[in-house]
Protein backbone atom coordinates (compact mmCIF):
# COMPACT_ATOMS: atom_id res chain seq x y z
CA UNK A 1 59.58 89.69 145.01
CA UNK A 2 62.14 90.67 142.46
CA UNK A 3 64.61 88.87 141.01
CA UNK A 4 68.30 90.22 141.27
CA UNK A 5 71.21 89.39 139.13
CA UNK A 6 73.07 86.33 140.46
CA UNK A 7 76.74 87.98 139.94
CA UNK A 8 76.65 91.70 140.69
CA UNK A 9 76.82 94.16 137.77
CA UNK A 10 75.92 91.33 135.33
CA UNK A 11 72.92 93.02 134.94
CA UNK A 12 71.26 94.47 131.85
CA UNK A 13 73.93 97.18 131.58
CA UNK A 14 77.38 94.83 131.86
CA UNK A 15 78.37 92.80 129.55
CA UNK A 16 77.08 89.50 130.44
CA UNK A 17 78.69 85.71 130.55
CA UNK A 18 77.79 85.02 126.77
CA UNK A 19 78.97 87.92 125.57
CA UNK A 20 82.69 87.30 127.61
CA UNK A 21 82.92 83.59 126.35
CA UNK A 22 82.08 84.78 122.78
CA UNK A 23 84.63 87.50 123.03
CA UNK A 24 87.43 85.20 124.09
CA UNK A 25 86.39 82.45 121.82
CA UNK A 26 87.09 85.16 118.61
CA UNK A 27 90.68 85.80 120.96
CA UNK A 28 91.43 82.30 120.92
CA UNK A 29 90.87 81.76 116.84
CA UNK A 30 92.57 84.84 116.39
CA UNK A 31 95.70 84.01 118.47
CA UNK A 32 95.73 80.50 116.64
CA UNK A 33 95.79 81.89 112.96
CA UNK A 34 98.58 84.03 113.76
CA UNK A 35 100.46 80.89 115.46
CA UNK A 36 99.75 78.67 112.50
CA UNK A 37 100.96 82.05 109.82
CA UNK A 38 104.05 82.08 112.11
CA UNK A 39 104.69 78.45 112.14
CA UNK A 40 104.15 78.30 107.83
CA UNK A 41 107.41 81.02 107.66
CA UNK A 42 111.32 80.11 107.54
CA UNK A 43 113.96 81.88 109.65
CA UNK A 44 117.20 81.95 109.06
CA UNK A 45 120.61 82.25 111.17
CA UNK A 46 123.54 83.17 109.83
CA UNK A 47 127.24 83.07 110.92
CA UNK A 48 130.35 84.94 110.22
CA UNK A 49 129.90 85.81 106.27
CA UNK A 50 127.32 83.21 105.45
CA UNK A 51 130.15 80.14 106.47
CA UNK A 52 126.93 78.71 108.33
CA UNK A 53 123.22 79.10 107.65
CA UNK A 54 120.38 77.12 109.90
CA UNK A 55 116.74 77.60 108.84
CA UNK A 56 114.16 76.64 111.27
CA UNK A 57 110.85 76.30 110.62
CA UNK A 58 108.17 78.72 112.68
CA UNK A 59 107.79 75.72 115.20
CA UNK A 60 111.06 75.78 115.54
CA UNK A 61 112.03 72.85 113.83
CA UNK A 62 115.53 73.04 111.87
CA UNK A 63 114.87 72.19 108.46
CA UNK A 64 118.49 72.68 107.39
CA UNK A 65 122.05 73.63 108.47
CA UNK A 66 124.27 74.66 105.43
CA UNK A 67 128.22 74.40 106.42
CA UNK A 68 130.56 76.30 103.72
CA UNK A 69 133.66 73.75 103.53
CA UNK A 70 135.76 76.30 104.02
CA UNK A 71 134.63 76.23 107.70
CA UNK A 72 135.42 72.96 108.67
CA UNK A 73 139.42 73.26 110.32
CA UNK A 74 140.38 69.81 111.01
CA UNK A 75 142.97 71.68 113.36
CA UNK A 76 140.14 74.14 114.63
CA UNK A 77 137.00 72.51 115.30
CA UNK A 78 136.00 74.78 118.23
CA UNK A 79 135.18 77.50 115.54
CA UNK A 80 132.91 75.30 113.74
CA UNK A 81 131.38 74.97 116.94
CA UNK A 82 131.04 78.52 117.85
CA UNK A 83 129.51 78.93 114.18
CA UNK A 84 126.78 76.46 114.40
CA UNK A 85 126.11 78.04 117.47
CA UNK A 86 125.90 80.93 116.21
CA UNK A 87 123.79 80.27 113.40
CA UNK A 88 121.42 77.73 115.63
CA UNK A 89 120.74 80.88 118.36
CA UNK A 90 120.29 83.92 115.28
CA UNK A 91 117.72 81.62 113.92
CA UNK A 92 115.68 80.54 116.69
CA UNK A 93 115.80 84.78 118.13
CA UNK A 94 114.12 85.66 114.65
CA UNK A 95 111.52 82.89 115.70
CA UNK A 96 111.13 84.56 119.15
CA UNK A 97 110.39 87.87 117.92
CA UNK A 98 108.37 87.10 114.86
CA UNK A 99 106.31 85.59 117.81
CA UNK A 100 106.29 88.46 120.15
CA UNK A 101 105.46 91.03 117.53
CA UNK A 102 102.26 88.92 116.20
CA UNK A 103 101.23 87.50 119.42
CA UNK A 104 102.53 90.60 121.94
CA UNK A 105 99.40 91.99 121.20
CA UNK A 106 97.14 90.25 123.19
CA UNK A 107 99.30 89.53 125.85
CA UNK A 108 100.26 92.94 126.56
CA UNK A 109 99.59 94.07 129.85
CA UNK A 110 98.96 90.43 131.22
CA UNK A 111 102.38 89.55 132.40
């Protein structure tokens, strides 16, 4: 009586279980090096000539929000507003595709 494979094409000739789990294990540490090198960086929004400046962190964290005095209207503080705004959303985009470029590699094709 022979013995067949359990799973089909698992045989000698396919890669088999070990193999797979080893291969996504190297995946895995791969895709969390290039999280942590992302997360080490600084981004940096800018508004409207530099008048605000927020720098985030790779985890997106804001580590600071520089406000040129100049900026603050007492009689316009919508536009101070729409600056930090401004500043907040440029920042955290550069986060979003620093992270798509490094990590769109391996999840190309699965969404």
């Amino acid at each position: 009586m022979s013995k067949r494979p359990a799973f089909p094409g698992m045989g000698m000739g396919g890669m088999n279980m070990q193999q797979m789990m080893k291969q996504a294990k190297k995946l895995q540490e791969q895709m969390a090096q290039e999280q942590e090198n992302i997360t080490t960086q600084e981004f940096t929004g800018k508004a409207a000539d530099d008048m605000v400046v927020a720098t985030f962190t790779g985890d997106r964290t804001l580590k600071s929000l520089f406000i040129k005095p100049e900026a603050i209207d007492p009689d316009d503080p919508d536009m101070l507003e729409d600056l930090v705004i401004d500043a907040v959303n440029k920042g955290l985009k550069q986060i979003d595709q620093a992270t798509q470029q490094s990590l769109g590699k391996y999840t190309k094709g699965l969404m």
